[in-house]
Structures are given as structure tokens and as C-alpha cells.
C-alpha atoms as a PDB file:
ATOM      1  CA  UNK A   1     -46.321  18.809 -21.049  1.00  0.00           C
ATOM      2  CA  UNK A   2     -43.915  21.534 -21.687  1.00  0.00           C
ATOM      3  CA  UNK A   3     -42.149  23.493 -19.142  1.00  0.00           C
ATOM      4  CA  UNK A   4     -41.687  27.659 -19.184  1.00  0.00           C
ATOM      5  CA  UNK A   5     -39.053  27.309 -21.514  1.00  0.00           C
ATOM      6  CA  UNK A   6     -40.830  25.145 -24.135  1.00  0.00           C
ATOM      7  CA  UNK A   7     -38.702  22.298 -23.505  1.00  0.00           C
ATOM      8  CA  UNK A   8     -40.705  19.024 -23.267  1.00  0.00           C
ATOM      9  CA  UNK A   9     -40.857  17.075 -19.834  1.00  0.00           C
ATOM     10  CA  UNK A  10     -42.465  13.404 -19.129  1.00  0.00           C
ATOM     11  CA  UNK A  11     -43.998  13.730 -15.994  1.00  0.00           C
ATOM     12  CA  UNK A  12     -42.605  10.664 -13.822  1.00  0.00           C
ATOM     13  CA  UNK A  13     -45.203   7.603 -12.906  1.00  0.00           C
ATOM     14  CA  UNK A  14     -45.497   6.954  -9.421  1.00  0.00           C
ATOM     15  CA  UNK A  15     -46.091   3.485  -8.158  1.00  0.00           C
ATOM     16  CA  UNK A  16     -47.452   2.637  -4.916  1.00  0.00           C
ATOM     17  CA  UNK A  17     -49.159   4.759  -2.579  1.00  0.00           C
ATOM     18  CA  UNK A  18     -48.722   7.955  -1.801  1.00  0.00           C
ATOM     19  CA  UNK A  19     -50.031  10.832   0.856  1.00  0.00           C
ATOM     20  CA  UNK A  20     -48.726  14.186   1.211  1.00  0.00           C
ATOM     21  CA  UNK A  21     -47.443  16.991  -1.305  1.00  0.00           C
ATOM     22  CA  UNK A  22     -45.153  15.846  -4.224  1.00  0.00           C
ATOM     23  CA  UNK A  23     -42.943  19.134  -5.209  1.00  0.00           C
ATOM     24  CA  UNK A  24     -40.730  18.200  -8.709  1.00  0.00           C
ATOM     25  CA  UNK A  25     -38.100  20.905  -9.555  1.00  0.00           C
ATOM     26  CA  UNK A  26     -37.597  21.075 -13.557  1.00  0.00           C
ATOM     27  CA  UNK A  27     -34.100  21.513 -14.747  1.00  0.00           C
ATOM     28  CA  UNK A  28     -33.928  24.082 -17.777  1.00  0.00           C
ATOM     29  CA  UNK A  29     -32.991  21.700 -21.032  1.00  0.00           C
ATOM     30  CA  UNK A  30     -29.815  24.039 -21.709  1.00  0.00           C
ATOM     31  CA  UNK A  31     -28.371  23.918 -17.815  1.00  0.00           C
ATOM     32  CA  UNK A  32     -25.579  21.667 -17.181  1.00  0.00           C
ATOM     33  CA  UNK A  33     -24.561  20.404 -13.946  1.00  0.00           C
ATOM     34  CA  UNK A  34     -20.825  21.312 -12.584  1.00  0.00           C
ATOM     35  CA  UNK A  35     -18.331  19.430 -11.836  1.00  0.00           C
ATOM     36  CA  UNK A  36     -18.784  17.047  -8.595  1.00  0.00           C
ATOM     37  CA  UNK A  37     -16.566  18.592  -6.209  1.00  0.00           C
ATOM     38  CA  UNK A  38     -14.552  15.815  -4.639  1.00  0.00           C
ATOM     39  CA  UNK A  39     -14.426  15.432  -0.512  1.00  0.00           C
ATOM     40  CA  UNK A  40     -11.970  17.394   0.675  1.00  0.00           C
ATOM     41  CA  UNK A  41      -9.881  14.791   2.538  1.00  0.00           C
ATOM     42  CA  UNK A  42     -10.662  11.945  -0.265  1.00  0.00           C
ATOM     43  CA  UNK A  43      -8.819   8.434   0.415  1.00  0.00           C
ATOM     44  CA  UNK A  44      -6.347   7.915  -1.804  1.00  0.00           C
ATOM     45  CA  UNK A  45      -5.711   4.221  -3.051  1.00  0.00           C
ATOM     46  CA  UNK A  46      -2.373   2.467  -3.710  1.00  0.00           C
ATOM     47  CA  UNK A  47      -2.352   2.703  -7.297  1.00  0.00           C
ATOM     48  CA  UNK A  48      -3.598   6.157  -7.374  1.00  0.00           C
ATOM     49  CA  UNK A  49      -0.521   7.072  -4.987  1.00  0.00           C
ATOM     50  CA  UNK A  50       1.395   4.738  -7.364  1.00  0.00           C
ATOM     51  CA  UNK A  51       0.624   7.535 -10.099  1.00  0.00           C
ATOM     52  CA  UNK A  52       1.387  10.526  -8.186  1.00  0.00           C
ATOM     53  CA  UNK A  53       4.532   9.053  -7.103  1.00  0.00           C
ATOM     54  CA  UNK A  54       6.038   8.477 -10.359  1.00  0.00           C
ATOM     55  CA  UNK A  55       4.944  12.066 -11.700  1.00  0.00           C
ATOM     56  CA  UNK A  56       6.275  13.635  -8.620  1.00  0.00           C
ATOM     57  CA  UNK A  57       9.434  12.007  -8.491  1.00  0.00           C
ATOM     58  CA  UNK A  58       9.976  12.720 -12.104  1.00  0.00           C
ATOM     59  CA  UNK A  59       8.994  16.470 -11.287  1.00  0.00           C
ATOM     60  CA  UNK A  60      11.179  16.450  -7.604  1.00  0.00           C
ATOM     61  CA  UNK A  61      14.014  15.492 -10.003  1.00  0.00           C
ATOM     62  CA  UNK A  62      13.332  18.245 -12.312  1.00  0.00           C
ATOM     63  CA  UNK A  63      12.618  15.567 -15.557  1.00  0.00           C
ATOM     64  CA  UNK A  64       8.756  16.641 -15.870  1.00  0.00           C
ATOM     65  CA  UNK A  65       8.576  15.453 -19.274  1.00  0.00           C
ATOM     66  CA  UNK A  66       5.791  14.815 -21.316  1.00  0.00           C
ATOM     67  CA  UNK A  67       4.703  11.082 -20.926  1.00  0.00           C
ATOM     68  CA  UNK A  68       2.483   8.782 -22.541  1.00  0.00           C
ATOM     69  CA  UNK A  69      -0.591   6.917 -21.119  1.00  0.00           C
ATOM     70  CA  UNK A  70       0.925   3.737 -22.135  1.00  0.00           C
ATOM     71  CA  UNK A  71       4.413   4.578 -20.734  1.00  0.00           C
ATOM     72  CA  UNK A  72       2.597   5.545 -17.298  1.00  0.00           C
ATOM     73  CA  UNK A  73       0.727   2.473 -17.311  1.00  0.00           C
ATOM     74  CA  UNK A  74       3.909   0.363 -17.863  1.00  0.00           C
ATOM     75  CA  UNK A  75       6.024   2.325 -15.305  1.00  0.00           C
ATOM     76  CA  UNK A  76       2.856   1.603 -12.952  1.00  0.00           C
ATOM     77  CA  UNK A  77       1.983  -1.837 -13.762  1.00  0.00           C
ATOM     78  CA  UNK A  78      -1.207  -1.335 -14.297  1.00  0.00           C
ATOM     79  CA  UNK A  79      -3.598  -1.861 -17.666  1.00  0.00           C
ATOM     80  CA  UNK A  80      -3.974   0.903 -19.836  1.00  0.00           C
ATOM     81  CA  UNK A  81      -7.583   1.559 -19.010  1.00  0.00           C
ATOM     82  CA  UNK A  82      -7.211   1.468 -15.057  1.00  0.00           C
ATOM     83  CA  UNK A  83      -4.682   4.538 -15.710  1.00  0.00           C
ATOM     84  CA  UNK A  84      -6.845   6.614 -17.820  1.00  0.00           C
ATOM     85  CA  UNK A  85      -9.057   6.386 -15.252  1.00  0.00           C
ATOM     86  CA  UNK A  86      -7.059   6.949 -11.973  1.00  0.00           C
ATOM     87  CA  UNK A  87      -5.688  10.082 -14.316  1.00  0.00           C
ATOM     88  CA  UNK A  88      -9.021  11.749 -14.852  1.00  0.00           C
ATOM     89  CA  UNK A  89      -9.819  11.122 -10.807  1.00  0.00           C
ATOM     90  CA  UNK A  90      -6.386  12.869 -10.034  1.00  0.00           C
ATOM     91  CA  UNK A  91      -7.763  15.872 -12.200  1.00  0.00           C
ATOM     92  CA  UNK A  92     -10.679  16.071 -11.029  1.00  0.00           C
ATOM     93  CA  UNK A  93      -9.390  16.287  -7.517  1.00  0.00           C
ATOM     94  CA  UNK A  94      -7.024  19.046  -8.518  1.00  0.00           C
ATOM     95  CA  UNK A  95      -3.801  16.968  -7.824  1.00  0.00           C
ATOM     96  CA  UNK A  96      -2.931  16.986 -11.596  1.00  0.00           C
ATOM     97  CA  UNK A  97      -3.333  19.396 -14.568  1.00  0.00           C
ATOM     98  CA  UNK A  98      -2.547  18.168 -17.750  1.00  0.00           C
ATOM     99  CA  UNK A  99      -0.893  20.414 -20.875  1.00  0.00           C
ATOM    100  CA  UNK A 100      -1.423  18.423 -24.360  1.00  0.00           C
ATOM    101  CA  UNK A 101       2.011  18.183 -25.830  1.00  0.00           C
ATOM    102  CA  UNK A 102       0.879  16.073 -29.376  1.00  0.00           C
ATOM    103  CA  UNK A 103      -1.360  13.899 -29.872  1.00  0.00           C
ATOM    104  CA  UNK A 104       0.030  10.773 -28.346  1.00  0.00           C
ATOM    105  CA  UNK A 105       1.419  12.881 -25.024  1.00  0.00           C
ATOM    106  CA  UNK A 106       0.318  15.162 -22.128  1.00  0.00           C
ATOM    107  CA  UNK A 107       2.430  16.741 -20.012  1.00  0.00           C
ATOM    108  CA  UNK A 108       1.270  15.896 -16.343  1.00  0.00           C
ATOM    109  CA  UNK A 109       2.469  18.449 -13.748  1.00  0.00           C
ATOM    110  CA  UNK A 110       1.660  17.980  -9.662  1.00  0.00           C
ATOM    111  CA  UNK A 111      -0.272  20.921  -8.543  1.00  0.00           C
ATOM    112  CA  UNK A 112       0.783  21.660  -4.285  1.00  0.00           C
ATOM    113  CA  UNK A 113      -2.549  19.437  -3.609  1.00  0.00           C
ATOM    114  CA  UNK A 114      -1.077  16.679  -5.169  1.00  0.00           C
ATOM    115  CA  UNK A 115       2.470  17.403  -3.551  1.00  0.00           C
ATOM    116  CA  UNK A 116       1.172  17.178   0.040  1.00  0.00           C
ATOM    117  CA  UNK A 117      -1.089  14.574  -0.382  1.00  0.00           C
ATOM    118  CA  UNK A 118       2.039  12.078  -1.439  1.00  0.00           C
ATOM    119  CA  UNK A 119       3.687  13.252   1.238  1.00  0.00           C
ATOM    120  CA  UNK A 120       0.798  12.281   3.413  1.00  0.00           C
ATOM    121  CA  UNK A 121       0.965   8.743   2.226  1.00  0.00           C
ATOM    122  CA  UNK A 122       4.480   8.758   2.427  1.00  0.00           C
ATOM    123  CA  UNK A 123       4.390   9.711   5.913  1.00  0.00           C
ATOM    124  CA  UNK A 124       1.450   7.287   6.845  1.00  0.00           C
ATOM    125  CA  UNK A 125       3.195   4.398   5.460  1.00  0.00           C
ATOM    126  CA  UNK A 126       6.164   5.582   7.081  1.00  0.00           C
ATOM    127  CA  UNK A 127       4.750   5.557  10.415  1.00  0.00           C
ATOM    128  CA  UNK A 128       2.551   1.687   8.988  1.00  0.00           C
ATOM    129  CA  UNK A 129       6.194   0.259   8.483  1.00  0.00           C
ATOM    130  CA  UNK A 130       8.099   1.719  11.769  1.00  0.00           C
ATOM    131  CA  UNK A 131       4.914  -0.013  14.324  1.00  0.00           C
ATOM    132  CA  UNK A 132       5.147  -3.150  12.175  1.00  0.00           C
ATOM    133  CA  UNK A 133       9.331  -2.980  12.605  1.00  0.00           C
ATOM    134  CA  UNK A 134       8.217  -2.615  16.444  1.00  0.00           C
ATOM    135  CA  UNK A 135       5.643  -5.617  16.602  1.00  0.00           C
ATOM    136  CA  UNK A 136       8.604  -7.925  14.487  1.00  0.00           C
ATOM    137  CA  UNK A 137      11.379  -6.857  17.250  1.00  0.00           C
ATOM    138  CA  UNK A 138       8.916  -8.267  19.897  1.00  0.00           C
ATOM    139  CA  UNK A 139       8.138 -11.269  18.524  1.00  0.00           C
ATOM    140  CA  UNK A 140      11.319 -12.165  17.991  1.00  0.00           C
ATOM    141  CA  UNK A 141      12.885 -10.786  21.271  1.00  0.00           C
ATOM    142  CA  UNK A 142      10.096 -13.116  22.485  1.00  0.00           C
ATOM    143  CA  UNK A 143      11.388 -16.108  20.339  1.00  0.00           C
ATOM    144  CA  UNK A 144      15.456 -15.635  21.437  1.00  0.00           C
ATOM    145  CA  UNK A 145      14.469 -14.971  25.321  1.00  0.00           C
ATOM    146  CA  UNK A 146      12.960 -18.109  24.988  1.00  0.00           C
ATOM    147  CA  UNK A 147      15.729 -19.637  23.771  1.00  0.00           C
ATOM    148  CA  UNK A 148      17.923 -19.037  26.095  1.00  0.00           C
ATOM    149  CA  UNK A 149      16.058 -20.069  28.762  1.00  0.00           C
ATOM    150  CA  UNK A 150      15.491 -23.639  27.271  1.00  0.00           C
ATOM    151  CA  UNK A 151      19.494 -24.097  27.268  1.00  0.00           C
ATOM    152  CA  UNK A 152      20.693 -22.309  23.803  1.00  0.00           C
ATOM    153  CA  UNK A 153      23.911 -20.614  23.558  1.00  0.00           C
ATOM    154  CA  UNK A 154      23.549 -18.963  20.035  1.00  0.00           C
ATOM    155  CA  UNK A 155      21.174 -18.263  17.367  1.00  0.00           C
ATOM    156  CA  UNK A 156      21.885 -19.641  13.601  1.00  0.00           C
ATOM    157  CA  UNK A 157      19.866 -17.342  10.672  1.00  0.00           C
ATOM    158  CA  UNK A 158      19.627 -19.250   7.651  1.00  0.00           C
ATOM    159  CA  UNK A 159      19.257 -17.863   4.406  1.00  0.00           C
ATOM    160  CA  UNK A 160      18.822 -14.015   3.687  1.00  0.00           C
ATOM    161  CA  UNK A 161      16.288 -12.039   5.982  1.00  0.00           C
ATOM    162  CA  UNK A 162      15.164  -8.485   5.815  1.00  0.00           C
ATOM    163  CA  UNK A 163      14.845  -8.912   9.575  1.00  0.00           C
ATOM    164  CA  UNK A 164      18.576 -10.186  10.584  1.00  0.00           C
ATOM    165  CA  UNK A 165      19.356  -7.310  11.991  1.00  0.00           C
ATOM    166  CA  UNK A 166      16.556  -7.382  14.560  1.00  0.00           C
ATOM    167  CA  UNK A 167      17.496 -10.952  15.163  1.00  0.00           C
ATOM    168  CA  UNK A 168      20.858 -10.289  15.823  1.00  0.00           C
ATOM    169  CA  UNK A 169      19.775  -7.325  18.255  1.00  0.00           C
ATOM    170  CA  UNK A 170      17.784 -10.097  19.707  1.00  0.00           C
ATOM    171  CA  UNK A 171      20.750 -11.826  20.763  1.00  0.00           C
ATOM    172  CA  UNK A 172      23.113  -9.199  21.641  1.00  0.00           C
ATOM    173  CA  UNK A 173      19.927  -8.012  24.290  1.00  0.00           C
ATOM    174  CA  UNK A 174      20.146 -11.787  25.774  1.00  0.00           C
ATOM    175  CA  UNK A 175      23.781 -12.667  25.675  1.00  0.00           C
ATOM    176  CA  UNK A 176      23.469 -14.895  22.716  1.00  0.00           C
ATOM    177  CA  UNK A 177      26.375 -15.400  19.993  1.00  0.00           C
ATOM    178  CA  UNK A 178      24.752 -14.669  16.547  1.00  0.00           C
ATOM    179  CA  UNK A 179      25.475 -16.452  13.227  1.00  0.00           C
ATOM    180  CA  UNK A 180      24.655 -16.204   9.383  1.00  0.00           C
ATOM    181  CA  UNK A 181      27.243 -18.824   7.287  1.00  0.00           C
ATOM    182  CA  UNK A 182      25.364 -21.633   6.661  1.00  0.00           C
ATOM    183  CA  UNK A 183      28.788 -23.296   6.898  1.00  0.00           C
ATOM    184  CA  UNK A 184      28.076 -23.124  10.604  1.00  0.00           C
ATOM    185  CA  UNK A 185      24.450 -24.897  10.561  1.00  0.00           C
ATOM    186  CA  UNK A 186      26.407 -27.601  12.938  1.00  0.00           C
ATOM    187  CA  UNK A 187      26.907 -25.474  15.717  1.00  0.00           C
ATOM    188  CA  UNK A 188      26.909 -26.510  19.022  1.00  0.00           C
ATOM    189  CA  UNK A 189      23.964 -25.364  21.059  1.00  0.00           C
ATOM    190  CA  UNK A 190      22.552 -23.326  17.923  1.00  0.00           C
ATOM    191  CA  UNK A 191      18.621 -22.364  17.530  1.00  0.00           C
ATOM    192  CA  UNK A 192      18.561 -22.495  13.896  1.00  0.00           C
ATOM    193  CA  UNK A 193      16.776 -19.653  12.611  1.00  0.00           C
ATOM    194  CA  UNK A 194      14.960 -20.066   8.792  1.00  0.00           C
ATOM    195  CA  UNK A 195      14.599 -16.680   7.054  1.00  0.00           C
ATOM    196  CA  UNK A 196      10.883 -15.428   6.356  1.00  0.00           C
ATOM    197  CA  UNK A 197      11.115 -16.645   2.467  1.00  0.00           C
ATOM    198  CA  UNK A 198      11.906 -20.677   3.861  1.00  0.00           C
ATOM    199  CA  UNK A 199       8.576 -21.813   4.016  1.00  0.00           C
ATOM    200  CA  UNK A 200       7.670 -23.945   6.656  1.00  0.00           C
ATOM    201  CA  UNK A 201       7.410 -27.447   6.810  1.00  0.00           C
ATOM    202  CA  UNK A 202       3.275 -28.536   7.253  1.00  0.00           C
ATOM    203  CA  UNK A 203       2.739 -29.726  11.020  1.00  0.00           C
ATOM    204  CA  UNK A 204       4.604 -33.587  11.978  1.00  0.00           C
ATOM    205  CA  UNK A 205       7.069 -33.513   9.162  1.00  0.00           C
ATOM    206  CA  UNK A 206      10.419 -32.551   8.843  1.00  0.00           C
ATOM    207  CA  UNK A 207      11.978 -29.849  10.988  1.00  0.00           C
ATOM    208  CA  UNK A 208      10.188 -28.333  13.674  1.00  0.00           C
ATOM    209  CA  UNK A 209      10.016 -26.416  17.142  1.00  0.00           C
ATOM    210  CA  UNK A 210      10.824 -29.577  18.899  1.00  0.00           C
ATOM    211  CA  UNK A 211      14.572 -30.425  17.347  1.00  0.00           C
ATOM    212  CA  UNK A 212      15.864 -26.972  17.397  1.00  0.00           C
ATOM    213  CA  UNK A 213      14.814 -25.131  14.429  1.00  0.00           C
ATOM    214  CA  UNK A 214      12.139 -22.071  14.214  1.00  0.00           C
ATOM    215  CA  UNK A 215      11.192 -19.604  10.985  1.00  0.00           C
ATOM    216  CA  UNK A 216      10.640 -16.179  11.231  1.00  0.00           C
ATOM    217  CA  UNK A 217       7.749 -16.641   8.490  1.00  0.00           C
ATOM    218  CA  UNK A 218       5.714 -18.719  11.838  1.00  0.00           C
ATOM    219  CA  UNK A 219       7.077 -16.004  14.189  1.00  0.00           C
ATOM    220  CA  UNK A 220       6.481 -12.657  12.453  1.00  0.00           C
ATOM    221  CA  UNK A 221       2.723 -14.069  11.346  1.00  0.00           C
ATOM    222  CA  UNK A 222       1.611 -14.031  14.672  1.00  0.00           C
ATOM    223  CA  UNK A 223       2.644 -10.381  15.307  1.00  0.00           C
ATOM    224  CA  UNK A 224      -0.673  -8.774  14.991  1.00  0.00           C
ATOM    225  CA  UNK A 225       0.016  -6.054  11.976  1.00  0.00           C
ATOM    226  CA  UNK A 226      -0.998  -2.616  10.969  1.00  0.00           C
END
């Protein structure tokens, strides 16, 4: 069967039964189909914002420069292939253009989309890290109140913590001395407090809750996170 155009066209088989009016719309041989036009408030994922980061810090700090796939993909961590594709996505939602420098390297410039949509993420995972920062300062204000009321006069942190400054908050809030120097791991009175990178003894061996010793890996895992 050929259509008005002269172009052939295999009408489809049906299989199974079938009542009512069956309309097919033939597409002319020589028409192409546009672009798909992306949603307009499409999810970005962390190693697409990974991307845009590095090309938009490059560009904030006025060194746009023309950069290769490969140097992308090392800066980004991520395989060759998995950046040639997140590229052509970032294109062909407009957050990118692309000027070919050589043939090894394309100049990668953000367009405005691409600007505000980092710093969407940027603020998102700003506001992510401040109500996980707020769900940490409870736990452990949670974990030092209760220390002092079983009897403790000061809190010992033990090895480096991201969180020893909410810790020692904890204890300036309850009228507890606070301590870092593992010199001082003998102190009197002390709830010794293991950093979030000491992993924790399994359950019924070694140190515990019961002789004085807690780790902020046990305490911030049962904060309920973003």
C-alpha cells in the first residue's frame, strides 16, 4: 500500500479482538520529529548537578575554558560514557550550549537556565544539611541531658568529629565541663564520647552504654534524616 506521497506503508496486524473504528495517522516519509521538549521543572540528579557545578564554578571564576570529555569525567568521577550522556541531557534541557574548539574539545558555557537551576540545588541541599544539623543537635542534647541526670560531671569526645561543636554546645546548655585530649580519657566523672568514624563495638562486647561510654555514630543514626 502506498500512501499520497508514494511512500510505501505496511499496514500494522492486529491481534485479538477488536470493535469500534480504528483511525491510523500516516507520517510523511521525509517529516522528522522535533526535539522532545524536556518538563519544565525536570529533576536534576547528583551527578548531573555534579556537571553543572564544575562548569559553573569554572565560569563564576571567569576560567571557562575549553575542556575535554575525559577531563570532565575525571574532575567528576564518573566513566567516560555516563558523562557524554549527562552532557547531551544538559543540552537538551537548555542548561548547556556547547562551541567546538578542535577536535578533542568543546567549550561548555552555562546558559541562565543552567545558572539558576544550580543554585536551586545549592539552596535545597542547603536547607537538606541545616534540618539534619537541627535533628543531630537534638539527639545529642538528648544524649548529654541524660547524662547529667545519671550523675556525670563532664563529657569526654574522642577522636575528631564534625559534630564537636554541637556536643560541646550540648554541655555548655547543661552545665557540663567539655573535653577533647585524649590525654584526659581518665577523667573523673567523664561520659566518654566516641566520634561518628569509631565504629561501635557489636552488642555484649567491649565498651558500651552501661560503663560510661556512648558514640555519636549510635546517636546521630537514630535521628530520623532528610
Amino acid at each position: 500500500m502506498r500512501t499520497a506521497n508514494g511512500s510505501l506503508f505496511r499496514r500494522p496486524r492486529l491481534r485479538g479482538s477488536f470493535h469500534g473504528t480504528l483511525t491510523l495517522r500516516v507520517m510523511d516519509a521525509k517529516a522528522r520529529p522535533g526535539p522532545c521538549t524536556p518538563p519544565r521543572y525536570a529533576m536534576i540528579t547528583d551527578s548531573e548537578y555534579e556537571i553543572l557545578d564544575i562548569l559553573y564554578q569554572d565560569q563564576l571564576n571567569g576560567h571557562a575554558h575549553e575542556i575535554s570529555q575525559r577531563e570532565l569525567a575525571k574532575k567528576s568521577n564518573l566513566s567516560l560514557g555516563m558523562t557524554n550522556m549527562i552532557l547531551k541531557r544538559l543540552l537538551q534541557r537548555g542548561w548547556l550550549t556547547a562551541q567546538q574548539v578542535n577536535i578533542r574539545k568543546v567549550r561548555y558555557l552555562m546558559t541562565n537556565e543552567g545558572i539558576n537551576e544550580v543554585s536551586r540545588r545549592s539552596y535545597r541541599y542547603f536547607k537538606k544539611t541545616i534540618k539534619n544539623v537541627v535533628k543531630f543537635k537534638e539527639a545529642v542534647d538528648s544524649l548529654v541531658s541524660a547524662a547529667k541526670r545519671s550523675g556525670y560531671t563532664c563529657v569526654l569526645l574522642v577522636g575528631r568529629s564534625d559534630l564537636d561543636f554541637i556536643v560541646e554546645h550540648a554541655c555548655e546548655r547543661q552545665g557540663l565541663e567539655f573535653f577533647t585530649s585524649i590525654e584526659n580519657r581518665n577523667l573523673q566523672g567523664a561520659l566518654v564520647v566516641f566520634s561518628e568514624d569509631v565504629v561501635p563495638p557489636e552488642a555484649g562486647k567491649g565498651e558500651g552504654n552501661h560503663d560510661g561510654t556512648q558514640y555519636l555514630s549510635r546517636v546521630i543514626s537514630g535521628a530520623e534524616l532528610e
